[in-house]
Protein backbone atom coordinates (compact mmCIF):
# COMPACT_ATOMS: atom_id res chain seq x y z
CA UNK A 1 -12.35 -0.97 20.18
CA UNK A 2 -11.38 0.88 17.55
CA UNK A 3 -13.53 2.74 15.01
CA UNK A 4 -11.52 2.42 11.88
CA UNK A 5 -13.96 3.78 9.41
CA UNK A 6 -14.56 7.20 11.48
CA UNK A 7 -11.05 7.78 11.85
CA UNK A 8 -10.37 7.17 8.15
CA UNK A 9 -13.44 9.72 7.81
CA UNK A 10 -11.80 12.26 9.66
CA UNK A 11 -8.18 11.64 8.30
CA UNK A 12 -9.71 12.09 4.88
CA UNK A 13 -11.39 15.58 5.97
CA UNK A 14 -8.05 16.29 7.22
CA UNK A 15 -6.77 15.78 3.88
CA UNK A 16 -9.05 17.56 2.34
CA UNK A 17 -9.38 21.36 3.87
CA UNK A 18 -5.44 20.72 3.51
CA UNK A 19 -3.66 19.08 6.64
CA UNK A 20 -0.07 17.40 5.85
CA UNK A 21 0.92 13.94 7.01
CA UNK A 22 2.14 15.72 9.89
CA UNK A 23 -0.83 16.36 11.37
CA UNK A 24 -2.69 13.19 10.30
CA UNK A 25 -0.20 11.52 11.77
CA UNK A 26 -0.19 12.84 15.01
CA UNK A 27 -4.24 13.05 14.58
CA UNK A 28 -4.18 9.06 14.42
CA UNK A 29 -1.90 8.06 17.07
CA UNK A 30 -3.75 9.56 19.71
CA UNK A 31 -7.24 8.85 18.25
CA UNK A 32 -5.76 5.14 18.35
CA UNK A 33 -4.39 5.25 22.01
CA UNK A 34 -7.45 6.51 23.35
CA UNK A 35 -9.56 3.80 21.17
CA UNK A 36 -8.63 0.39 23.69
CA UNK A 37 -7.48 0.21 27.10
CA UNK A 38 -5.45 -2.55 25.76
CA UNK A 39 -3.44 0.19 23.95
CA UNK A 40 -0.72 1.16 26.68
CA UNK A 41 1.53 2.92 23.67
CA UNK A 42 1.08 3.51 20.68
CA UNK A 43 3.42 5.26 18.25
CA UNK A 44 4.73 6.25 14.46
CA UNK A 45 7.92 5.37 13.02
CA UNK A 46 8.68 6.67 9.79
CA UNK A 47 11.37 5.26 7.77
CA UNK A 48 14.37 7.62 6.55
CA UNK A 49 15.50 8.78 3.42
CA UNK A 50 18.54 6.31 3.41
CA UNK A 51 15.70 3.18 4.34
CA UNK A 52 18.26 2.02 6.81
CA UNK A 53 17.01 3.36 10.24
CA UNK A 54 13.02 3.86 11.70
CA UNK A 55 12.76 7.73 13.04
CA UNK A 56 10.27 7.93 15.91
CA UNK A 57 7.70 10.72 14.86
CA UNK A 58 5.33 10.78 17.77
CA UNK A 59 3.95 8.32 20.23
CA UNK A 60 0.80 8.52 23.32
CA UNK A 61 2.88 6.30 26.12
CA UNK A 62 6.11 6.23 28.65
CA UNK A 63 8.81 8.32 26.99
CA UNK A 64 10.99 5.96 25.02
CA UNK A 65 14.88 6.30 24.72
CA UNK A 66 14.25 4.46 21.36
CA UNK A 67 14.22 7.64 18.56
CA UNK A 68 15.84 5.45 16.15
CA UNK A 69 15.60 1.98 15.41
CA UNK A 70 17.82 0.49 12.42
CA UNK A 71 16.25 -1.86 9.95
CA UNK A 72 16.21 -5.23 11.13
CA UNK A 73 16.58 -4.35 14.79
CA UNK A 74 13.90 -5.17 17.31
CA UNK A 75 10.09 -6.45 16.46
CA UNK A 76 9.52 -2.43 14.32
CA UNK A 77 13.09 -3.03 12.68
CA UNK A 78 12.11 -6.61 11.65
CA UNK A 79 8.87 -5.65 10.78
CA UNK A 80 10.34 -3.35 7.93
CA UNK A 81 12.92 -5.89 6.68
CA UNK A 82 10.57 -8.39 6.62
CA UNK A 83 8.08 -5.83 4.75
CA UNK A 84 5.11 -7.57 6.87
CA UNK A 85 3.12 -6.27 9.61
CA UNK A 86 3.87 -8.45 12.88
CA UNK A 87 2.34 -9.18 15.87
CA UNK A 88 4.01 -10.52 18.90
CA UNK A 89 2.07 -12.26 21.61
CA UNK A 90 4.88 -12.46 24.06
CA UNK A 91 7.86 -10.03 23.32
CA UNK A 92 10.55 -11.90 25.71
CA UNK A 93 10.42 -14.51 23.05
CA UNK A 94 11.87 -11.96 20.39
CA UNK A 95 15.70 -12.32 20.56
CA UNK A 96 16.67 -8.79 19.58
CA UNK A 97 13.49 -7.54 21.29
CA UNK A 98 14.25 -3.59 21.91
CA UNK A 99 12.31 -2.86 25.56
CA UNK A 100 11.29 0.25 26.07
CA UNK A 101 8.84 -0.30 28.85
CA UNK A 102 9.60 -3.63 31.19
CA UNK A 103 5.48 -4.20 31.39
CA UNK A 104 4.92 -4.39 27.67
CA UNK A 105 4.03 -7.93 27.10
CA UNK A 106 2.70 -8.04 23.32
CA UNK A 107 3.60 -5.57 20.06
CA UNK A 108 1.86 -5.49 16.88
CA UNK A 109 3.74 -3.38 14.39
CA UNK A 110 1.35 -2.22 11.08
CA UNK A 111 3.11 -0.59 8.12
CA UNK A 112 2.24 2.12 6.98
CA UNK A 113 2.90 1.54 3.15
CA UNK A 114 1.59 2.25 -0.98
CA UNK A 115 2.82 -0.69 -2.76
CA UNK A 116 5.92 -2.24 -1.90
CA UNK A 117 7.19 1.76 -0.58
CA UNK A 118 7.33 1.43 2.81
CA UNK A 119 6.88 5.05 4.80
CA UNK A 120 7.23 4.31 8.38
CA UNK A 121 5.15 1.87 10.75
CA UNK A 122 2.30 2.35 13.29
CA UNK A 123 3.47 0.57 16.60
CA UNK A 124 1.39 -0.56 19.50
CA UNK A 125 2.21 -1.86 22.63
CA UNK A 126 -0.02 -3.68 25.50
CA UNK A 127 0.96 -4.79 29.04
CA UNK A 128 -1.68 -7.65 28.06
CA UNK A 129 0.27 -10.72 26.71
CA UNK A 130 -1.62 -12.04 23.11
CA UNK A 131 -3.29 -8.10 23.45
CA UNK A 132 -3.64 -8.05 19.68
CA UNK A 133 -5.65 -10.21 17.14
CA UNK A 134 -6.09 -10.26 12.96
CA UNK A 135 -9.35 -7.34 13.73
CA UNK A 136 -6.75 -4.95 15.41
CA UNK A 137 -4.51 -5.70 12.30
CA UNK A 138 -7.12 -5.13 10.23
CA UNK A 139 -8.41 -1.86 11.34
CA UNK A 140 -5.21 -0.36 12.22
CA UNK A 141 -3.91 -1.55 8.60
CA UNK A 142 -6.62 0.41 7.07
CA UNK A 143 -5.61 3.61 8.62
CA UNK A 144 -1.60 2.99 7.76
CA UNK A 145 -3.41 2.76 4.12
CA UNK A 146 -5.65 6.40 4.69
CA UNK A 147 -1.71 7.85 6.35
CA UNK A 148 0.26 6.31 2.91
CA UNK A 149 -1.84 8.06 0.61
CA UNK A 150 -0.92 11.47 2.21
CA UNK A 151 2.38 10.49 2.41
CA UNK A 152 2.64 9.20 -1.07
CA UNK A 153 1.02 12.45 -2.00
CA UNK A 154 3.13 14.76 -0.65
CA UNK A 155 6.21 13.06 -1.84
CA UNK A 156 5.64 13.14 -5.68
């Protein structure tokens, strides 16, 4: 299980002897992978300057031919358009469902967000079908919140 509050900890000392998003990002995905067995990939998306397409930034997982994902497209793509986190017990079920991995059986997408700005996403995966439950959201929702503020930061 995840340990939210230490990795917001650390994220924060990131932050403050003067890491950029880039490294907190990286910093959380693989703190998060390693976290759950149930996490089989887990990755960051990060929204570009037009808003119209998700940019993969860096992922823990099987390589994905999946770099770019436009708006609307696919359970991350939705996600965005929607402006909601999602989570997806049983991905054959999603219509324009974007497979990356044919043993992924559940997604939970978390945006990483300061307001209504959207930045990117945080995207998990799980060969486990219904992997993912409202404490995941929860505690991976509270690090997207720790990555926004650097993000939001470095921006202005």
């Amino acid at each position: 299980m995840l340990d939210a509050t230490e990795l917001i900890k650390d994220l924060q000392q990131m932050r403050d002897e003067g890491h950029l998003s880039d490294a907190l990002l990286r910093q959380a995905v693989k703190r998060i992978a390693k976290a759950d067995p149930r996490f089989d990939w887990v990755g960051v998306y990060l929204l570009n300057d037009g808003g119209d397409e998700l940019w993969l930034h860096n992922y823990v997982g099987s390589p994905t031919e999946h770099a770019k994902i436009p708006v609307g497209t696919g359970v991350c793509g939705m996600a965005v358009a929607e402006k909601a986190n999602l989570i997806v017990d049983d991905v054959s079920k999603v219509e324009n469902y974007l497979a990356c991995d044919p043993d992924v059986q559940s997604e939970m997408v978390v945006l990483i967000r300061a307001g209504d700005e959207i930045f990117g996403q945080i995207d998990l995966d799980s060969s486990d079908e219904a992997a993912f439950n409202e404490e995941d959201e929860e505690a991976i929702s509270a690090v997207a919140d720790k990555l926004a503020e650097q993000i939001a930061a470095e921006r202005r």
